[in-house]
C-alpha atoms as a PDB file:
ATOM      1  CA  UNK A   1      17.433-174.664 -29.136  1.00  0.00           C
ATOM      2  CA  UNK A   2      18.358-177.878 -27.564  1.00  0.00           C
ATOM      3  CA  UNK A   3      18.214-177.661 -23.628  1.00  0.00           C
ATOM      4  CA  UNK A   4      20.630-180.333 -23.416  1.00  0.00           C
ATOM      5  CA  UNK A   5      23.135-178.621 -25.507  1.00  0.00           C
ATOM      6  CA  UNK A   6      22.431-175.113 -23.860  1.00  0.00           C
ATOM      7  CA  UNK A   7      23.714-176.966 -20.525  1.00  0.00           C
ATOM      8  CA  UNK A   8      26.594-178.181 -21.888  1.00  0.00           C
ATOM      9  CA  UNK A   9      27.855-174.432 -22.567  1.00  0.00           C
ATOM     10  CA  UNK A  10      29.413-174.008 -18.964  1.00  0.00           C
ATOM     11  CA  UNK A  11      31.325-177.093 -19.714  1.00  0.00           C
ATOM     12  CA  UNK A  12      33.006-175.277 -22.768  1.00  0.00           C
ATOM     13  CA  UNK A  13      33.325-171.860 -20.926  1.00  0.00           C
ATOM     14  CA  UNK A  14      35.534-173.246 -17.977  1.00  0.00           C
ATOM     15  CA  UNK A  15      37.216-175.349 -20.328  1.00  0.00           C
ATOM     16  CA  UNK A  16      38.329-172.065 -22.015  1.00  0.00           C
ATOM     17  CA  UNK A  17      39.040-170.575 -18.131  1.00  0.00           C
ATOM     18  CA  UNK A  18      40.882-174.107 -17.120  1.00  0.00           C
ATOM     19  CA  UNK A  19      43.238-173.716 -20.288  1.00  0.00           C
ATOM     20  CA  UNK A  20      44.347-169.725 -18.796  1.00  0.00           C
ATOM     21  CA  UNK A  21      44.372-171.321 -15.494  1.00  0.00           C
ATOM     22  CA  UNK A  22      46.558-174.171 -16.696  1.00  0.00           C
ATOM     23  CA  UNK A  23      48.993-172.718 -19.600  1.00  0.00           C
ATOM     24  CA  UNK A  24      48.741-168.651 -18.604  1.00  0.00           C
ATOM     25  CA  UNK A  25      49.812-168.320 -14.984  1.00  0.00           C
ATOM     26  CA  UNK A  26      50.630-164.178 -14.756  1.00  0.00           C
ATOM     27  CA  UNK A  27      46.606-163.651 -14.668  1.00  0.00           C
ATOM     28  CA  UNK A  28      45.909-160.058 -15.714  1.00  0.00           C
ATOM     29  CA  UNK A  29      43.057-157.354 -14.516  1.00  0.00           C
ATOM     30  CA  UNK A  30      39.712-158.345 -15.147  1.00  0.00           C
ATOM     31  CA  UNK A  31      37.956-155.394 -16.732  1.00  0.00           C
ATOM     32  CA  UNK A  32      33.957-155.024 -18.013  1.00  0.00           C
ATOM     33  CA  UNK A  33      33.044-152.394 -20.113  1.00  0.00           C
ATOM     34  CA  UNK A  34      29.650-152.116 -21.073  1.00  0.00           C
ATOM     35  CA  UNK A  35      28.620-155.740 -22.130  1.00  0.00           C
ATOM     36  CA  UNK A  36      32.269-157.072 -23.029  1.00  0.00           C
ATOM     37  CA  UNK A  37      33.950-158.844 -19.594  1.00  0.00           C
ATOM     38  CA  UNK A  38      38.128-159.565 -20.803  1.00  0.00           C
ATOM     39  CA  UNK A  39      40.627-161.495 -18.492  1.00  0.00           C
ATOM     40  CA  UNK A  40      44.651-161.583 -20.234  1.00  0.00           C
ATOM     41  CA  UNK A  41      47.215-163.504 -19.174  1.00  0.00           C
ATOM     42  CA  UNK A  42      50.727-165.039 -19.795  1.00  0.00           C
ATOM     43  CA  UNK A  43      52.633-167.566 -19.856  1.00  0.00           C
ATOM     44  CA  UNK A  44      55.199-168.403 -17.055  1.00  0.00           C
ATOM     45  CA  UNK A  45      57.831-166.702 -19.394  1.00  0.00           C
ATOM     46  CA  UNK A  46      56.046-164.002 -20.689  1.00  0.00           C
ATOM     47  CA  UNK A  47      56.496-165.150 -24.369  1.00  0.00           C
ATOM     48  CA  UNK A  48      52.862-166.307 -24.968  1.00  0.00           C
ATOM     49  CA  UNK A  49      49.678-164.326 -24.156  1.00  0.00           C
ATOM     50  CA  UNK A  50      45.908-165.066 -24.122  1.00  0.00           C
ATOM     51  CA  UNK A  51      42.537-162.975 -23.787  1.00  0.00           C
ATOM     52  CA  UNK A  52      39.237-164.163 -23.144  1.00  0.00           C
ATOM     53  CA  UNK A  53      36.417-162.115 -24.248  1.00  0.00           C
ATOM     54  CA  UNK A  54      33.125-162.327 -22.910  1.00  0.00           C
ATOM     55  CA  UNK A  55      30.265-160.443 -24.681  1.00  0.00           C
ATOM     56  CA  UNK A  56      27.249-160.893 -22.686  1.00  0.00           C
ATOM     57  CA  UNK A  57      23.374-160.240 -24.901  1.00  0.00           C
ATOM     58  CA  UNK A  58      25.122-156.983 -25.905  1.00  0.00           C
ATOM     59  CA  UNK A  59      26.879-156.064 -29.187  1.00  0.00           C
ATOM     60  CA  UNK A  60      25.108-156.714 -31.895  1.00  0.00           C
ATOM     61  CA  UNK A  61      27.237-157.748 -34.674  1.00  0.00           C
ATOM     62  CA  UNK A  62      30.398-158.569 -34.657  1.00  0.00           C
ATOM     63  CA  UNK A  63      32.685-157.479 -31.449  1.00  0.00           C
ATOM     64  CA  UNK A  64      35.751-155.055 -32.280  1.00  0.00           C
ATOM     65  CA  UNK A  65      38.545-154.984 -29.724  1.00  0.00           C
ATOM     66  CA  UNK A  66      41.339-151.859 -29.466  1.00  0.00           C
ATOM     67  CA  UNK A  67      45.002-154.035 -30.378  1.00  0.00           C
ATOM     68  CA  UNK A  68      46.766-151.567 -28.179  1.00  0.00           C
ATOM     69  CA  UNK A  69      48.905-153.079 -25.734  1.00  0.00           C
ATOM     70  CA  UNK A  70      48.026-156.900 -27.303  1.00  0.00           C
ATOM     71  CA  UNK A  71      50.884-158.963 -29.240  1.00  0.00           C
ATOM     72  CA  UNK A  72      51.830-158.006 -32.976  1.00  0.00           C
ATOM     73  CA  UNK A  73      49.588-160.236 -35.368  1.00  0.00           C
ATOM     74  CA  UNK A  74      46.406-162.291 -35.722  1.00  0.00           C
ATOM     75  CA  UNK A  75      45.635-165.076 -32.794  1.00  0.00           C
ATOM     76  CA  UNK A  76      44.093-168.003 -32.841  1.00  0.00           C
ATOM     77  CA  UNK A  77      40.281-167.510 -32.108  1.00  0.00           C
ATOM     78  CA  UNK A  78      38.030-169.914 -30.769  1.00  0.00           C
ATOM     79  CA  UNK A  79      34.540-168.945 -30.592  1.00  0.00           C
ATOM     80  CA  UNK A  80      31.557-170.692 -28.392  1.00  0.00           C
ATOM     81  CA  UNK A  81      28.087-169.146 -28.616  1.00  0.00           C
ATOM     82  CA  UNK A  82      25.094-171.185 -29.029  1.00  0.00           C
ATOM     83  CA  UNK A  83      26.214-173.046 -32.173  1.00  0.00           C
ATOM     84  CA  UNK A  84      29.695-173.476 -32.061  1.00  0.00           C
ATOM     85  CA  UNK A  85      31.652-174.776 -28.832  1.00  0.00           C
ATOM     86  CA  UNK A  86      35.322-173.392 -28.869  1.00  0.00           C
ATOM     87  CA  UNK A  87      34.803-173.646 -33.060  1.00  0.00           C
ATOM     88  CA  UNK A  88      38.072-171.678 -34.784  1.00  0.00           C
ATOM     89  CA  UNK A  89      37.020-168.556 -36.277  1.00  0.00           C
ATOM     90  CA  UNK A  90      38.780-166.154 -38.222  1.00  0.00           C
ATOM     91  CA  UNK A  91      39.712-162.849 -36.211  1.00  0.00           C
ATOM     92  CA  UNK A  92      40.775-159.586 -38.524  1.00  0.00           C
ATOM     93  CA  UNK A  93      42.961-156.749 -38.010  1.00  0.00           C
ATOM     94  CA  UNK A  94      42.051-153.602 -38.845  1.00  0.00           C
ATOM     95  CA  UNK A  95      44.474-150.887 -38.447  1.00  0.00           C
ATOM     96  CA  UNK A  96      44.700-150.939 -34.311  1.00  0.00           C
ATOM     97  CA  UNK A  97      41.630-153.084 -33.478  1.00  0.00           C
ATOM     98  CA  UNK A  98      40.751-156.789 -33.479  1.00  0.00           C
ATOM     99  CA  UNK A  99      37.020-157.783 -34.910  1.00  0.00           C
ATOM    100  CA  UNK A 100      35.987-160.901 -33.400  1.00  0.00           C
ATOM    101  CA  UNK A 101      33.172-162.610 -35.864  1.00  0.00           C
ATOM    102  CA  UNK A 102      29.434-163.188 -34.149  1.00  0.00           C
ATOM    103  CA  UNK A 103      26.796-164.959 -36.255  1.00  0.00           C
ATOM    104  CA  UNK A 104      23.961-162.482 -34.617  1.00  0.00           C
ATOM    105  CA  UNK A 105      23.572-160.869 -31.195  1.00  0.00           C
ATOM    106  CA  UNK A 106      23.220-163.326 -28.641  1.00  0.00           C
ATOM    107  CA  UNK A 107      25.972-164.274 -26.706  1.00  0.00           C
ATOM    108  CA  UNK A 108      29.467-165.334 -27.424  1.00  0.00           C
ATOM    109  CA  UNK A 109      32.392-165.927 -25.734  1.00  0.00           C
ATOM    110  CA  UNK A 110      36.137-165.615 -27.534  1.00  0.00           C
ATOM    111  CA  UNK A 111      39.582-167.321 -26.492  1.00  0.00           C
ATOM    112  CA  UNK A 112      41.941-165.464 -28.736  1.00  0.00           C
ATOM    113  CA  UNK A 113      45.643-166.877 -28.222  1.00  0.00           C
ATOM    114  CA  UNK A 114      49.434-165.904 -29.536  1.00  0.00           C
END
């Protein structure tokens, strides 16, 4: 892998921090379970949400995510792993859970927005 573009990855992660920061003031609970870290939050008026999804040189495959108690619908997913940085991905529903696409198990990072 390029060493210069494995550096610039903590430019792309707090860009993805600095736009819940920014946009998604009513900061939610951080919670880690196993190798997934999540932060939600929403907006000033509580109309728009977001979720950032750390998964840390644990899942392998593709990350699933329980829907309950996240907006109706699909969000607009950004990915950044070690190819893509904050790249649109395609997130699915399935019945009450979210899969979040990885291209293998290293790590990836989601901003999933609605």
């Amino acid at each position: 892998m390029d060493e210069r573009r494995n550096l610039n990855k903590a430019y792309y992660a707090l860009k993805a921090f600095g736009e819940i920061v920014k946009g998604y003031p009513r900061l939610g609970e951080v919670k880690t379970t196993g190798s997934l870290t999540t932060l939600i939050a929403k907006s000033a008026d509580g109309a728009r949400t977001a979720l950032l999804v750390a998964d840390y040189c644990g899942l392998p495959g593709d990350v699933t995510l329980a829907a309950k108690g996240l907006p109706a619908g699909c969000p607009q997913v950004r990915v950044l792993d070690h190819t893509r940085d904050l790249a649109p991905v395609e997130a699915r529903l399935s019945g009450d859970r979210i899969v979040l696409p990885k291209l293998d198990d290293e790590s990836a990072s989601y901003l999933l927005i609605w």
